[in-house]
N, C-alpha and C. Protein backbone atom coordinates (compact mmCIF):
# COMPACT_ATOMS: atom_id res chain seq x y z
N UNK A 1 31.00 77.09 -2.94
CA UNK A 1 31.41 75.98 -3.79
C UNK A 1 30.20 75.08 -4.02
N UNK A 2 29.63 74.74 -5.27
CA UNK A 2 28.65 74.22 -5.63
C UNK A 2 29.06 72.36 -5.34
N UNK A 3 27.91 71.58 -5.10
CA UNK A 3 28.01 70.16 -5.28
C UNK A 3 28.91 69.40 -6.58
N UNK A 4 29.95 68.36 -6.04
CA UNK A 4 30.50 68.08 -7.58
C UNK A 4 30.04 66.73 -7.62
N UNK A 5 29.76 66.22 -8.31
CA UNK A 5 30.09 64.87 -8.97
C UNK A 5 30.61 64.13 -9.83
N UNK A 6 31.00 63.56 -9.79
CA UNK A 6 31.95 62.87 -10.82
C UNK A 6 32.99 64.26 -11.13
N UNK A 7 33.80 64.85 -10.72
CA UNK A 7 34.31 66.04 -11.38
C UNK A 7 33.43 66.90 -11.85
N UNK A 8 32.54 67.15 -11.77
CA UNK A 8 31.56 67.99 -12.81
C UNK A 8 30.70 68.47 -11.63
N UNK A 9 30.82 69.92 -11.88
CA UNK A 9 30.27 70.83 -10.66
C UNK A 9 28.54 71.14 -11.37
N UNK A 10 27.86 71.56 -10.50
CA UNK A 10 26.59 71.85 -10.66
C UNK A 10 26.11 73.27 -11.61
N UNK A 11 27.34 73.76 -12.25
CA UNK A 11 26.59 74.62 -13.84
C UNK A 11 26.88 73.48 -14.52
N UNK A 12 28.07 72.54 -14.52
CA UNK A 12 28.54 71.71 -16.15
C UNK A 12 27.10 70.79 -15.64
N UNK A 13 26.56 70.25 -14.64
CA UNK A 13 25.37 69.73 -15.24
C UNK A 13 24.16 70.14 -15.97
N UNK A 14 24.18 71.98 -14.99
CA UNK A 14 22.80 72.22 -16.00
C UNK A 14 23.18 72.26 -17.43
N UNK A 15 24.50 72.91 -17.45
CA UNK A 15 24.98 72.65 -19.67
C UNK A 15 24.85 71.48 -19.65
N UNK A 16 24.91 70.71 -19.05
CA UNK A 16 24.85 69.19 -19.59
C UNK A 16 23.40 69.21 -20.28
N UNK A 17 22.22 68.91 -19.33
CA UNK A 17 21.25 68.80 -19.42
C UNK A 17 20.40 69.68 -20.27
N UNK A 18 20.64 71.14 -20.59
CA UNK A 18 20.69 72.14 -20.87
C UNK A 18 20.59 71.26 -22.74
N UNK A 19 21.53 70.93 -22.79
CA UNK A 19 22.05 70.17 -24.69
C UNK A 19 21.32 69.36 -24.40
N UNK A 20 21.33 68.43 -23.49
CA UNK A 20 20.39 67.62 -23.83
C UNK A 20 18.86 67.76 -24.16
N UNK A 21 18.31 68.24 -23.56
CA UNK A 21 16.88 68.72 -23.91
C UNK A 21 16.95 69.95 -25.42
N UNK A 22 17.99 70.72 -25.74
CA UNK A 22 17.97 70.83 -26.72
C UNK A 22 18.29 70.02 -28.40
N UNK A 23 18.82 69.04 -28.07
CA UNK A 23 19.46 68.03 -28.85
C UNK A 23 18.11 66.97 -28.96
N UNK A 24 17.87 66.47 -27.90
CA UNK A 24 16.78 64.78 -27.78
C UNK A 24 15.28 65.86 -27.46
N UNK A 25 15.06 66.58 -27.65
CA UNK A 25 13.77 67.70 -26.76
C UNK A 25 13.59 66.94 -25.70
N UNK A 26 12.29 67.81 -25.04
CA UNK A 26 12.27 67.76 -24.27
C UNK A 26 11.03 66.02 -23.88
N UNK A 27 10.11 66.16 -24.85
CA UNK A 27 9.63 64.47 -24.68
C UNK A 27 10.11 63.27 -25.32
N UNK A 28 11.56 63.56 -25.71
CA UNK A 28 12.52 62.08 -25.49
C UNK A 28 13.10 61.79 -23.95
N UNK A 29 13.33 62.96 -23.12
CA UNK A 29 14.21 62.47 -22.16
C UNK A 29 13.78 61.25 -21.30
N UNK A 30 12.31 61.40 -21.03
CA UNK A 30 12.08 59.95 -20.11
C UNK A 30 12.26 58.63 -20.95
N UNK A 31 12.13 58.85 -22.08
CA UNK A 31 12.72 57.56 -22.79
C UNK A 31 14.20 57.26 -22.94
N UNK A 32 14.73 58.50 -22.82
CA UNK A 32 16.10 58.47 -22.96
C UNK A 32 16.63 57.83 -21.86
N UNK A 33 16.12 58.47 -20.39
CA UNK A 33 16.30 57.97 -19.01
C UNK A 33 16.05 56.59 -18.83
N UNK A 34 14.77 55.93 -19.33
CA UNK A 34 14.54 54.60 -19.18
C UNK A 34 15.49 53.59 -19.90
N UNK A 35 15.59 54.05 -20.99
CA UNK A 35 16.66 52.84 -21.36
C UNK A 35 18.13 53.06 -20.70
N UNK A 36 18.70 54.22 -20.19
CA UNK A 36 19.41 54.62 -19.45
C UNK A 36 19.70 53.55 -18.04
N UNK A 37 18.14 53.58 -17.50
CA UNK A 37 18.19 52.90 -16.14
C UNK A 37 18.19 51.36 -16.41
N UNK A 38 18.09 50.55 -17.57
CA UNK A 38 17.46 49.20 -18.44
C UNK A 38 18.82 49.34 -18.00
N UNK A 39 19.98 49.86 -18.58
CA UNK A 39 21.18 49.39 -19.45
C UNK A 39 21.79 49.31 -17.90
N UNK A 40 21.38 50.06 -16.78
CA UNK A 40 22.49 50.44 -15.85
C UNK A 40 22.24 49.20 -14.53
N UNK A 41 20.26 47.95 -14.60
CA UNK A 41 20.03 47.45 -14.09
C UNK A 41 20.76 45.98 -14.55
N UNK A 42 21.08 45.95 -16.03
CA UNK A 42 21.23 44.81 -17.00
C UNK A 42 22.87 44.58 -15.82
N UNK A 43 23.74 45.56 -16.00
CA UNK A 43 24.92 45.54 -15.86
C UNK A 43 25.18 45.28 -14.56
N UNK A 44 24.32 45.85 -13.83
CA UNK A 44 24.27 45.14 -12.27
C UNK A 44 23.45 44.28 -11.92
N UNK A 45 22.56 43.74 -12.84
CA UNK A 45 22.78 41.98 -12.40
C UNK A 45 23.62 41.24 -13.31
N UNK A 46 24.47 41.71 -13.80
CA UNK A 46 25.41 40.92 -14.53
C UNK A 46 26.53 40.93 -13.30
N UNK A 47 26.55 42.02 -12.41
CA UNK A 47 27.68 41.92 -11.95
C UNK A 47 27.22 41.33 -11.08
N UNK A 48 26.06 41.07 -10.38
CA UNK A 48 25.77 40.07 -9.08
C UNK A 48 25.90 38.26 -9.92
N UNK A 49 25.51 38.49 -11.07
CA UNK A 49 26.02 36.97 -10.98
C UNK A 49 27.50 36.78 -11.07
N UNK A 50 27.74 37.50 -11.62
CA UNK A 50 28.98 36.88 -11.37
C UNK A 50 29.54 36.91 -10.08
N UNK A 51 29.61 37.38 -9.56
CA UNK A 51 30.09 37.70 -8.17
C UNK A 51 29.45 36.34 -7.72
N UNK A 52 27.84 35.94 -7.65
CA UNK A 52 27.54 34.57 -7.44
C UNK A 52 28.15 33.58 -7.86
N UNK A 53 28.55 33.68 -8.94
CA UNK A 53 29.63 32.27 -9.29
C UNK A 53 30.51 31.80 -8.98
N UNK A 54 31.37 33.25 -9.07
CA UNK A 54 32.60 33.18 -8.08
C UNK A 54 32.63 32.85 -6.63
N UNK A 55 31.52 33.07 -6.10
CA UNK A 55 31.72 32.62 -4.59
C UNK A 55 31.05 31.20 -4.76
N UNK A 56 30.51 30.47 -5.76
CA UNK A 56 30.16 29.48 -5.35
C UNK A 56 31.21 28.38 -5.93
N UNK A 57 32.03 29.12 -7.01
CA UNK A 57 33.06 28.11 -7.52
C UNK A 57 34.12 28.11 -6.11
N UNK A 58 34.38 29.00 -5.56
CA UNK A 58 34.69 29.49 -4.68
C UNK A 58 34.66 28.27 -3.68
N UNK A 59 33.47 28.05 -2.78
CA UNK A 59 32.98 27.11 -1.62
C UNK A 59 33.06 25.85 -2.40
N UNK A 60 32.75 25.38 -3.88
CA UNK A 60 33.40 24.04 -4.22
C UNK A 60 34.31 23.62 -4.09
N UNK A 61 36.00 24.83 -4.11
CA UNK A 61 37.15 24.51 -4.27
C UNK A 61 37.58 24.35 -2.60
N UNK A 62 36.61 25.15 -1.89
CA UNK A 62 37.00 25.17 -0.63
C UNK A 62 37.97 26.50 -0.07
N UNK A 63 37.64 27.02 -1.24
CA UNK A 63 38.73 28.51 -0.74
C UNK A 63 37.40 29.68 0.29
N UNK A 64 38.23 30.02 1.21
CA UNK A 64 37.35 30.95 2.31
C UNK A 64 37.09 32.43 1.78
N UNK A 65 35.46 32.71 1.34
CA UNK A 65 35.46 34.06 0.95
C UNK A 65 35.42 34.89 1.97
N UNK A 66 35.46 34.35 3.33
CA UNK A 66 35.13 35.58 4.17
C UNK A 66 36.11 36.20 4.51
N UNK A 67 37.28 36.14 3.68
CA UNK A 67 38.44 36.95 4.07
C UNK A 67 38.45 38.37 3.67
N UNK A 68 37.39 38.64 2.34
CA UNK A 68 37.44 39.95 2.07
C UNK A 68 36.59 40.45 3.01
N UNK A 69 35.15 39.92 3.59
CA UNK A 69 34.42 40.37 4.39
C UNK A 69 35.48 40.83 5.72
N UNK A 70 36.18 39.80 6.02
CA UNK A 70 37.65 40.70 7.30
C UNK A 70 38.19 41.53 7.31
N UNK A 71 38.53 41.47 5.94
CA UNK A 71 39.45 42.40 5.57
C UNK A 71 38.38 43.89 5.22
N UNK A 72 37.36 44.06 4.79
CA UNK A 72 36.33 45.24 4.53
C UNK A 72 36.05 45.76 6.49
N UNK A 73 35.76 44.74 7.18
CA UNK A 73 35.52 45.10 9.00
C UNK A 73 37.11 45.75 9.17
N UNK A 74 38.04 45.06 8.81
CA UNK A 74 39.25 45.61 9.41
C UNK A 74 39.38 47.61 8.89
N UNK A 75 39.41 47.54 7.67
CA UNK A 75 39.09 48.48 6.58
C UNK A 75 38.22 49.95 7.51
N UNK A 76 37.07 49.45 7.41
CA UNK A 76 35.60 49.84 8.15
C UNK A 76 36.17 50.87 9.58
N UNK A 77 36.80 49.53 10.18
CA UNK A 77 37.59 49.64 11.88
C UNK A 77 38.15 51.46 11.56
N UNK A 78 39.33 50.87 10.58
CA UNK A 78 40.38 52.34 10.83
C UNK A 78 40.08 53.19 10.06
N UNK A 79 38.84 53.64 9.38
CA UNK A 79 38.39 54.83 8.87
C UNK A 79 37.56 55.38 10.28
N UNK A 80 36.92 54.18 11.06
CA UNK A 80 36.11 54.92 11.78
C UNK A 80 37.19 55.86 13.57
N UNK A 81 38.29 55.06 13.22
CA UNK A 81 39.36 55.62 14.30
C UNK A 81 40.09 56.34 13.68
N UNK A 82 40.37 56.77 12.49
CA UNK A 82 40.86 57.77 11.77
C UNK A 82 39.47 59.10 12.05
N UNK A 83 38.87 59.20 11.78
CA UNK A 83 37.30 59.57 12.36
C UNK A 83 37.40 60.21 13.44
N UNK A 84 37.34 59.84 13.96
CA UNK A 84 37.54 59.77 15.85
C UNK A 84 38.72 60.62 15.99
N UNK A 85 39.74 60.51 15.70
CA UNK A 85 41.27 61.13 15.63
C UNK A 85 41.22 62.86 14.68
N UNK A 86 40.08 63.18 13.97
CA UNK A 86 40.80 63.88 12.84
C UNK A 86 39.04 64.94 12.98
N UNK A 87 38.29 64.18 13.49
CA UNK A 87 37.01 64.88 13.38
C UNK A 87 36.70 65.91 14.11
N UNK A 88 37.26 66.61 15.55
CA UNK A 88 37.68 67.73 15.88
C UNK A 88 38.66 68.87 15.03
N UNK A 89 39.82 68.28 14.90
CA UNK A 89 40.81 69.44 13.30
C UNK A 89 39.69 69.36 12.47
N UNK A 90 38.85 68.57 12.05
CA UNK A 90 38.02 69.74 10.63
C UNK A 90 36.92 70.20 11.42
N UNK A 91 36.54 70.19 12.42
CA UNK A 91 35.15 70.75 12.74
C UNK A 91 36.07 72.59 13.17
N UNK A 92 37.25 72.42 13.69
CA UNK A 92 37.99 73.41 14.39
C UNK A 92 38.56 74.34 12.73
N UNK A 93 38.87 73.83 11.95
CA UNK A 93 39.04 74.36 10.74
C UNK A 93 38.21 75.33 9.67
């Protein structure tokens, strides 16, 4: 069984890539890639500010953000004791 990602196993990437270099050739792709990585850095600092705002409108109003941080440790906790519980059946499988 080949690597998947996103749903898409490792031939649908080489067809992926495969069109692509036939479609954009082959000395567009690093340009293609760069604005690729522009568009994908833009969007994640868009999402850190906001996320900054929100926690700072956040500490003005006085509401406690560290509840998701509890709630992510609590989270964290029972995957890693689910882990612990289940990680012999697949090694034995």
């Amino acid at each position: 069984m080949g690597t998947t990602f996103l749903f898409i196993g490792t031939p649908e990437i080489f067809m992926i890539i495969l069109i692509v270099v036939m479609l954009f050739g082959a000395k567009r792709i690093p340009e293609i890639a760069r604005g690729l990585g522009q568009g994908m850095r833009q969007v994640k600092d868009a999402t850190n500010d906001i996320k900054r705002e929100i926690n700072e409108s956040a500490k003005q109003e006085g509401i406690d953000t560290d509840i998701a941080k509890d709630i992510n440790k609590e989270i964290n906790e029972m995957k890693d004791n689910i882990d612990d519980v289940t990680g012999p059946i697949k090694r034995s499988m």
